[in-house]
N, C-alpha and C. Protein backbone atom coordinates (compact mmCIF):
# COMPACT_ATOMS: atom_id res chain seq x y z
N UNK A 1 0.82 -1.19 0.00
CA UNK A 1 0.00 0.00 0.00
C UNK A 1 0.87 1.25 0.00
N UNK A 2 1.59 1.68 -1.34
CA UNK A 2 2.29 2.92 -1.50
C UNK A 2 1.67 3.86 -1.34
N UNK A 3 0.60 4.24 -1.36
CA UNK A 3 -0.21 5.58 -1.45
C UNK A 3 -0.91 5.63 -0.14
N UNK A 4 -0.63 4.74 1.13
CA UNK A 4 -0.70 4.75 2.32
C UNK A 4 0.08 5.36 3.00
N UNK A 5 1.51 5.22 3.06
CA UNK A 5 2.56 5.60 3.33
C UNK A 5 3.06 7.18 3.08
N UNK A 6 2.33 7.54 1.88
CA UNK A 6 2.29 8.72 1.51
C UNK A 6 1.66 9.93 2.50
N UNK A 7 0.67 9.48 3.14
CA UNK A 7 0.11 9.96 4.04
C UNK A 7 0.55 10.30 5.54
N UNK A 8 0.50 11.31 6.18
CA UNK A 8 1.19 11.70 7.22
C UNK A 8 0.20 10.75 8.31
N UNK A 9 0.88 10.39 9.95
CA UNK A 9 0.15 9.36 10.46
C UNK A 9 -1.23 10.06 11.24
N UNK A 10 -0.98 11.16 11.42
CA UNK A 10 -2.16 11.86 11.66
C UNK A 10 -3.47 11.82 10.66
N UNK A 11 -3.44 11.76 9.55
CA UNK A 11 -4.15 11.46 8.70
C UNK A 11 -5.51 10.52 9.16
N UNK A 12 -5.33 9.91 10.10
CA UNK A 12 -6.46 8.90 10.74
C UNK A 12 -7.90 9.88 11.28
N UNK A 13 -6.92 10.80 11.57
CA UNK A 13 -8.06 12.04 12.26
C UNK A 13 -8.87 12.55 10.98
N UNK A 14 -8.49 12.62 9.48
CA UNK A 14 -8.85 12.89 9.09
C UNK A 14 -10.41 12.09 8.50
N UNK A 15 -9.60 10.64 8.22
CA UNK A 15 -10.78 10.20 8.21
C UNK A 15 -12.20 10.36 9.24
N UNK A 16 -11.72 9.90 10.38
CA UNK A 16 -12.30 9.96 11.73
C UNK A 16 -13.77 10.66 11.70
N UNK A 17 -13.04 12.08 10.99
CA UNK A 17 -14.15 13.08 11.10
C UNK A 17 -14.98 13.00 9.86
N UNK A 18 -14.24 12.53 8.79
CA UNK A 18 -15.26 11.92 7.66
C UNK A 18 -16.63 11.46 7.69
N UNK A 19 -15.82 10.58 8.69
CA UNK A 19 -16.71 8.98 8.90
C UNK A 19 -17.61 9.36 10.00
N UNK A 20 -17.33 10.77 11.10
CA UNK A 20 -18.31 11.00 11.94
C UNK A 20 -19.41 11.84 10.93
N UNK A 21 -19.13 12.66 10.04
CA UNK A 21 -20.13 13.25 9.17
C UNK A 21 -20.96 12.65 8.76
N UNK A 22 -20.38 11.30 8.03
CA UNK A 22 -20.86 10.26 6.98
C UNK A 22 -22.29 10.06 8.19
N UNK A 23 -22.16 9.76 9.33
CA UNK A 23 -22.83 9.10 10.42
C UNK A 23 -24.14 10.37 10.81
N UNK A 24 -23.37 11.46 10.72
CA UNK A 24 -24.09 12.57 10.83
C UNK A 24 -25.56 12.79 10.09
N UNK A 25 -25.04 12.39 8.99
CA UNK A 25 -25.91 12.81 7.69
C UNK A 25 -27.40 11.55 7.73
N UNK A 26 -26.71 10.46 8.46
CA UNK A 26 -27.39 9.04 7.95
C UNK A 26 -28.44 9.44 8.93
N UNK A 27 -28.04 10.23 10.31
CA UNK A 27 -29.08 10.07 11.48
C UNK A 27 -29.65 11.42 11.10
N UNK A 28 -29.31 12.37 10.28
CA UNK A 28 -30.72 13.02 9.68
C UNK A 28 -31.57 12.91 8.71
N UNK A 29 -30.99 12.30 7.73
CA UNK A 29 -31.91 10.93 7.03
C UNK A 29 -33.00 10.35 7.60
N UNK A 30 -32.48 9.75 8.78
CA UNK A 30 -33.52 9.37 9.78
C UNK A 30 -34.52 10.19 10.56
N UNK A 31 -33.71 11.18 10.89
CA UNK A 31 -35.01 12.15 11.07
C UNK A 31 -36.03 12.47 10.34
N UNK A 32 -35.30 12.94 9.08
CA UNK A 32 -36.43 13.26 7.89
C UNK A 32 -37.51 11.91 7.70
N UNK A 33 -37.09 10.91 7.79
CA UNK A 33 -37.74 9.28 7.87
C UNK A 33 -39.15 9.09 8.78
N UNK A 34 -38.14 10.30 10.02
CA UNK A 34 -39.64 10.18 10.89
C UNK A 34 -40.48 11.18 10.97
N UNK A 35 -40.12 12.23 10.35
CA UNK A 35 -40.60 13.53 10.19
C UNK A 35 -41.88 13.38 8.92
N UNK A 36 -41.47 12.21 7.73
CA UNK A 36 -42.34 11.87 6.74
C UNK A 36 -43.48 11.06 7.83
N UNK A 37 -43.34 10.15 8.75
CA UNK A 37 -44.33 9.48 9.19
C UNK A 37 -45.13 10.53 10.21
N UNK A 38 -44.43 11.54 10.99
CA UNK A 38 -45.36 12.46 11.70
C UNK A 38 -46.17 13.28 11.17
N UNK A 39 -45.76 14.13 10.13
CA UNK A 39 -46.34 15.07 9.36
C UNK A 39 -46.55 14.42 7.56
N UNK A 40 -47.21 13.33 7.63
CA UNK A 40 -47.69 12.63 6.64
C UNK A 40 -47.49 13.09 5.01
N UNK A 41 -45.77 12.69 4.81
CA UNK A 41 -45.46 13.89 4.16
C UNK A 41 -45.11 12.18 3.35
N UNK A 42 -45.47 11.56 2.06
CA UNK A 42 -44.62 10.62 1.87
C UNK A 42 -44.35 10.63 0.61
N UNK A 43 -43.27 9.40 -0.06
CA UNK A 43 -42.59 9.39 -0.97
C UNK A 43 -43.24 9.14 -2.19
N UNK A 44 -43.30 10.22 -3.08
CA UNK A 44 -41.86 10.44 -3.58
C UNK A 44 -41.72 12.68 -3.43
N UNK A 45 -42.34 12.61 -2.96
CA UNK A 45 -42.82 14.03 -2.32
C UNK A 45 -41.54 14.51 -1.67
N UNK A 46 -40.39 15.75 -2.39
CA UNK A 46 -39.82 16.22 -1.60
C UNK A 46 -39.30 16.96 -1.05
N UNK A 47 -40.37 18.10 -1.11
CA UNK A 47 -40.75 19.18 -0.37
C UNK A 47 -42.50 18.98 -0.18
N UNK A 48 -42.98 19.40 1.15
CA UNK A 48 -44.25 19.73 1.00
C UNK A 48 -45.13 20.97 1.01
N UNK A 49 -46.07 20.96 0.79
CA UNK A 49 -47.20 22.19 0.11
C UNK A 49 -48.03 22.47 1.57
N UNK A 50 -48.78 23.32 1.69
CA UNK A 50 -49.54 23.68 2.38
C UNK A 50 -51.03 23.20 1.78
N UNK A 51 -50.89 22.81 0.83
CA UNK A 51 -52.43 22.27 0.45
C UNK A 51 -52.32 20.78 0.50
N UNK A 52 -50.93 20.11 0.78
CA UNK A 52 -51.09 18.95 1.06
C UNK A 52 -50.76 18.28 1.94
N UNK A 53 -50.30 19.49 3.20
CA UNK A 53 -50.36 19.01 5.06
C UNK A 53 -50.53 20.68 5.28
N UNK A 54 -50.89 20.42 6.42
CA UNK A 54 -50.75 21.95 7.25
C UNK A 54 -49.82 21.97 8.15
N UNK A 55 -48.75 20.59 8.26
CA UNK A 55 -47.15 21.08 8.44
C UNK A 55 -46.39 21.04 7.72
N UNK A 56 -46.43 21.65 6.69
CA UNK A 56 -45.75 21.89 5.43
C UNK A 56 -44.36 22.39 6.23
N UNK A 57 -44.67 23.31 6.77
CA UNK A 57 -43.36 24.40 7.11
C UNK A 57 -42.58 23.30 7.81
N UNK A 58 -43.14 22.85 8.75
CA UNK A 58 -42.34 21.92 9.87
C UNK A 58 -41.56 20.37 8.92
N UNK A 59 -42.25 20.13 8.30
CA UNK A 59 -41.62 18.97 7.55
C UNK A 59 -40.69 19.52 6.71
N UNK A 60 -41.13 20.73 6.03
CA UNK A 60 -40.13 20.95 4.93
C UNK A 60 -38.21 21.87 5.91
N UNK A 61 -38.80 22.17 6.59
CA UNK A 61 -37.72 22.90 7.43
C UNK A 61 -37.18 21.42 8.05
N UNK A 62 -37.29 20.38 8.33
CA UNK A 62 -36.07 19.14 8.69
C UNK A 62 -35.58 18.86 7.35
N UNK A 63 -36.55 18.78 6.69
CA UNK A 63 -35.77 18.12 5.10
C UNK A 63 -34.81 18.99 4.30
N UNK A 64 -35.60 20.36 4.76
CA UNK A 64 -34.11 21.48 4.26
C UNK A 64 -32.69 21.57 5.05
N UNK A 65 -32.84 21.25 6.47
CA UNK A 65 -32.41 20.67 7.10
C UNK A 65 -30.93 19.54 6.94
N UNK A 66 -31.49 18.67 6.63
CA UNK A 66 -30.94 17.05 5.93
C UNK A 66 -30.08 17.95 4.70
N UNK A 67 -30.79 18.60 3.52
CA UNK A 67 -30.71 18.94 2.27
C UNK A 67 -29.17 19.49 2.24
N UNK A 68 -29.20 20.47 2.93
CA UNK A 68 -28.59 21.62 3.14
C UNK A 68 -27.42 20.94 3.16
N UNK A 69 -27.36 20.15 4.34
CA UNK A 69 -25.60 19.13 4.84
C UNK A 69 -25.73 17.75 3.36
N UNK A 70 -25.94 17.44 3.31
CA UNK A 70 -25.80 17.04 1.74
C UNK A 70 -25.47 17.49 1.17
N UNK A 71 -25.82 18.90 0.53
CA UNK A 71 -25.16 20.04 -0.52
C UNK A 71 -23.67 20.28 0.09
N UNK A 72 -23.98 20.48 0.79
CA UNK A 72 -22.16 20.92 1.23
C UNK A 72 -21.29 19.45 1.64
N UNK A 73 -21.66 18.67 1.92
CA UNK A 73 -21.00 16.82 1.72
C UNK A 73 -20.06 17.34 0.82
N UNK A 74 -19.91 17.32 -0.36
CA UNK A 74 -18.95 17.08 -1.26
C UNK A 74 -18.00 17.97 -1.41
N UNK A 75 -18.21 19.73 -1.20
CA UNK A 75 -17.27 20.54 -0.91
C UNK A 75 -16.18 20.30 0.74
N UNK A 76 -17.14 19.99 1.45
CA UNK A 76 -16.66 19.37 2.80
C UNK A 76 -15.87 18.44 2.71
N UNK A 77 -15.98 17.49 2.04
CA UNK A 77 -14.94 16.60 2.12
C UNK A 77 -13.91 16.61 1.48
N UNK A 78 -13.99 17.28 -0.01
CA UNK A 78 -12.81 17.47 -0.92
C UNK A 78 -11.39 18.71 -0.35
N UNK A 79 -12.11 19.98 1.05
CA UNK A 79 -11.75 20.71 1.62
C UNK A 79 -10.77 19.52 2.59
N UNK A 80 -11.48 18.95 3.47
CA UNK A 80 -10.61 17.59 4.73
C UNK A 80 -9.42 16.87 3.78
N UNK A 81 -10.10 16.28 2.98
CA UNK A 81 -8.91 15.71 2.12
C UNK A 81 -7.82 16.15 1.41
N UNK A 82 -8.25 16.82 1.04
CA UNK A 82 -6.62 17.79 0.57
C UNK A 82 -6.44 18.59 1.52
N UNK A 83 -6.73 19.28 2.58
CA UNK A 83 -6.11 20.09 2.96
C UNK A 83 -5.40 19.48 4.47
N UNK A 84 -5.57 18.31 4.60
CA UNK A 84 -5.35 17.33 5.62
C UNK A 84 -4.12 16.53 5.14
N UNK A 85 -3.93 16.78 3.96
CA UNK A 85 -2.21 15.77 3.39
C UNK A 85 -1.28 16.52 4.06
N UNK A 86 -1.25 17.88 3.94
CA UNK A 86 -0.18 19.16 4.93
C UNK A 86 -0.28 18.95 6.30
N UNK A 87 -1.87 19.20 6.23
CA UNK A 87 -1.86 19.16 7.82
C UNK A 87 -3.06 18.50 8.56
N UNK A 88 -3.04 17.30 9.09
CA UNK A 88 -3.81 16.59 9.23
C UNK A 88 -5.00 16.62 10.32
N UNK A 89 -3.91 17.59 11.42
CA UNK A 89 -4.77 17.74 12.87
C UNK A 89 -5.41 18.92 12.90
N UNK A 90 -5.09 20.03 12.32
CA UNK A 90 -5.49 21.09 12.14
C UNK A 90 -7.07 20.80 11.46
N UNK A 91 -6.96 20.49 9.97
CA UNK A 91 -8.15 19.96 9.25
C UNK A 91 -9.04 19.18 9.88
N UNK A 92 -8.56 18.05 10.48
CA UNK A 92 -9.44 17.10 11.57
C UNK A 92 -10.04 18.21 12.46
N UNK A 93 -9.09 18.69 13.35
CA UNK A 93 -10.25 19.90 14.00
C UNK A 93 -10.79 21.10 13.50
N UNK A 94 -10.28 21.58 12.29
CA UNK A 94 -11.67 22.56 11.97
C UNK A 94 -12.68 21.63 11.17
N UNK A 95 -12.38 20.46 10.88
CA UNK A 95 -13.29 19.34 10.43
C UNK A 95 -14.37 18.74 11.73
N UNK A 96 -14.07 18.69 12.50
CA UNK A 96 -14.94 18.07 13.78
C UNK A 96 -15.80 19.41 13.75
N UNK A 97 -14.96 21.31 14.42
CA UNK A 97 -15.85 21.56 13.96
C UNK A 97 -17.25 22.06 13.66
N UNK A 98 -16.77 21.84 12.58
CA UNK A 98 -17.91 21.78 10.82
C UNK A 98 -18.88 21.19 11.61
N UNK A 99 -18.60 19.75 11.69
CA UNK A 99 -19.41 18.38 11.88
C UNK A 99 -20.20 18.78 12.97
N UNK A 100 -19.68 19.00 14.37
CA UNK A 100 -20.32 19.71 15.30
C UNK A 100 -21.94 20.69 15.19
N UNK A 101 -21.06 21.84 14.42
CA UNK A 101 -22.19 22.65 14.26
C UNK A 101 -23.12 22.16 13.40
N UNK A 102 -22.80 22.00 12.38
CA UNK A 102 -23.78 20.77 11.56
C UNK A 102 -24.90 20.67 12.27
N UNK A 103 -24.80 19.90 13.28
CA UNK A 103 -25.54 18.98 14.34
C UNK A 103 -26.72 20.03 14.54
N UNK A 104 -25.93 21.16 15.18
CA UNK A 104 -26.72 22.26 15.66
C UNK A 104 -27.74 23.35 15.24
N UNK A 105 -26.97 22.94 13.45
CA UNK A 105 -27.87 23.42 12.58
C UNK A 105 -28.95 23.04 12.32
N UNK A 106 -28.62 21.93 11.89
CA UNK A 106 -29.92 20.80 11.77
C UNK A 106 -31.02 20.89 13.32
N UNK A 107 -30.44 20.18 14.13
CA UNK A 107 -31.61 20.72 15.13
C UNK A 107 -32.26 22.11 15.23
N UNK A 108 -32.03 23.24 15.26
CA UNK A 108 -32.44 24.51 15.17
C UNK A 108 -33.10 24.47 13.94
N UNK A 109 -32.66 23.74 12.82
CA UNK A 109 -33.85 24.35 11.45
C UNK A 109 -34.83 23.38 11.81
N UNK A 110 -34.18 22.31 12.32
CA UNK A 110 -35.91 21.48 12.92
C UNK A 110 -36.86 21.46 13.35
N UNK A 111 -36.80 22.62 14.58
CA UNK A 111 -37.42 23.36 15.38
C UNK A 111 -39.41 23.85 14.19
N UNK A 112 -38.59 24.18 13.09
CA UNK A 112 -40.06 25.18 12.26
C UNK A 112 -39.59 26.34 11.82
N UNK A 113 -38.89 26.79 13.10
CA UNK A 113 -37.99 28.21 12.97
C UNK A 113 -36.45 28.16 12.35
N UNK A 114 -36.82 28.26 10.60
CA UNK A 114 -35.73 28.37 9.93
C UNK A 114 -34.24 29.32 10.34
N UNK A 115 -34.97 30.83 11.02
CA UNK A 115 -33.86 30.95 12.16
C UNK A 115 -32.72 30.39 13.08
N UNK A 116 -33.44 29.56 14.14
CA UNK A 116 -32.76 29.01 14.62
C UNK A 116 -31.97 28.25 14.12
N UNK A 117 -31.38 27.99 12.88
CA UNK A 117 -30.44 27.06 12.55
C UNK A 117 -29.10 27.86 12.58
N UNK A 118 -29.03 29.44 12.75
CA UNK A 118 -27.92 29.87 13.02
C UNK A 118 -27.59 30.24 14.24
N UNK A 119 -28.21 29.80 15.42
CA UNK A 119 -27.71 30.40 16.90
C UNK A 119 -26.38 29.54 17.13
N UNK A 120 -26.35 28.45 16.86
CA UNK A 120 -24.76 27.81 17.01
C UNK A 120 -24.12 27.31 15.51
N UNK A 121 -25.01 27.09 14.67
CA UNK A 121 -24.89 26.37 13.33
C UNK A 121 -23.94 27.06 11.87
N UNK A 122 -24.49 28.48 12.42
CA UNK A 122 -23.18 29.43 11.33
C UNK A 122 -22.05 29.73 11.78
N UNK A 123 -21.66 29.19 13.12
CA UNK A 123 -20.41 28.98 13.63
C UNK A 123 -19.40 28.09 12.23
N UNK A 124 -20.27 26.61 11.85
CA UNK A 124 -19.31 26.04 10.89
C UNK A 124 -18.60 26.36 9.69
N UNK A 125 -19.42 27.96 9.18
CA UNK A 125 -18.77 28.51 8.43
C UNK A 125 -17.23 29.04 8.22
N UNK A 126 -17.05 29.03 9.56
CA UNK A 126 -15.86 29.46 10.00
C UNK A 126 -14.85 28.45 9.68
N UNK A 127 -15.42 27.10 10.49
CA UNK A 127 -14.61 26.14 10.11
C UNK A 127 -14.44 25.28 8.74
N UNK A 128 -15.24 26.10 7.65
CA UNK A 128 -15.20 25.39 6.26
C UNK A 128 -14.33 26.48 5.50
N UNK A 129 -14.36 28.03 6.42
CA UNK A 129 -13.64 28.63 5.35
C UNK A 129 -12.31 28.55 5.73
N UNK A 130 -11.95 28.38 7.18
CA UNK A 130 -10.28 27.84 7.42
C UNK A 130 -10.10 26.89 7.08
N UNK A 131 -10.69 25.61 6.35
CA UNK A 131 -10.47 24.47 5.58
C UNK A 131 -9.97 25.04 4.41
N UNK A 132 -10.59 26.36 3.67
CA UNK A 132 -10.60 26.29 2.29
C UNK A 132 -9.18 27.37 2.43
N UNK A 133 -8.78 27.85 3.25
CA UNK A 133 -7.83 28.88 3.43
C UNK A 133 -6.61 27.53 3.54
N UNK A 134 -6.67 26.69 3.95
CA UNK A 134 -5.97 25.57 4.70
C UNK A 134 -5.46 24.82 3.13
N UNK A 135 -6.48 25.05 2.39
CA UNK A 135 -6.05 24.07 1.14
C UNK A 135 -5.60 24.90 0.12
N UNK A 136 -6.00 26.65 0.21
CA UNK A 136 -4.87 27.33 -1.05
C UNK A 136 -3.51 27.71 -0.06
N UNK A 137 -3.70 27.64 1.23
CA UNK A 137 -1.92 27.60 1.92
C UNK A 137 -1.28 26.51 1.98
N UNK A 138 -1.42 25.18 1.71
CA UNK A 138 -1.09 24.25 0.91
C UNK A 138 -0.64 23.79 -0.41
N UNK A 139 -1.45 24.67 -1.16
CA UNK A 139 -1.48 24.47 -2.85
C UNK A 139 -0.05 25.89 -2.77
N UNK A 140 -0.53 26.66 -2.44
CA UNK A 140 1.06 27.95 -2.47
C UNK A 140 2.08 27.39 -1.87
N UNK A 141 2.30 26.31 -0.54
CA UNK A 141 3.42 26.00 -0.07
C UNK A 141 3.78 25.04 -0.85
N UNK A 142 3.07 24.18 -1.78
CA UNK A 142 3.83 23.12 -2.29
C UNK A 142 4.38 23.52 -3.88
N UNK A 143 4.21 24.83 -4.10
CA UNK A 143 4.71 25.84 -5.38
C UNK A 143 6.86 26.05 -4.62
């Protein structure tokens, strides 16, 4: 495994926090799962209407919820992974975190009150844009 070796040993952290996201995402999946059986919202429906529950708002605010950390999944991770070959612990913790507030986001947009998803949740911004600062001071140090 040459392209193991390549990797600094800290690198484990990187995954770590991957794999706590990956986990992240699955248990709001699940929310949204139960959020379709409370507010009788079902598939293949995915957003709902006000003419076809009268918790439209409340169902659709978990699923925007879920949505939201999905959309950013793939910038998120391509940020951890490269910018974690330089520096592994650094990225792992503004990667945890991301992951963290995540959490916090999601609960607060769950609430109904699309608000509340920033009382702790736009904190992670912080930690996605020192990821992305993390990976062009990387890309310039290895010039």
């Amino acid at each position: 495994m040459a392209g193991v070796e390549l990797l600094p040993k800290e690198y484990g952290y990187v995954v770590l926090v991957l794999v706590a996201y990956c986990f992240l995402n699955f248990w709001m999946g699940a929310q949204v799962g139960k959020a379709r059986k409370k507010y009788k919202v079902f598939y293949p429906t995915m957003y709902a209407t006000e003419a076809e529950s009268k918790d439209a708002k409340l169902f659709n605010c978990v699923q925007r919820g879920h949505q939201n950390s999905l959309e950013m999944m793939p910038t998120f991770f391509i940020l951890m992974i490269l910018g974690g070959i330089r520096h592994p612990v650094i990225a792992a913790s503004l990667g945890a975190l991301y992951t963290v507030t995540r959490f916090f986001y999601f609960k607060g947009y769950s609430t109904g009150d699309p608000q509340k998803r920033l009382s702790i949740g736009h904190h992670g911004l912080v930690g996605a844009a020192l990821l992305s600062f993390l990976l062009v001071y990387v890309d310039v140090r290895s010039d």
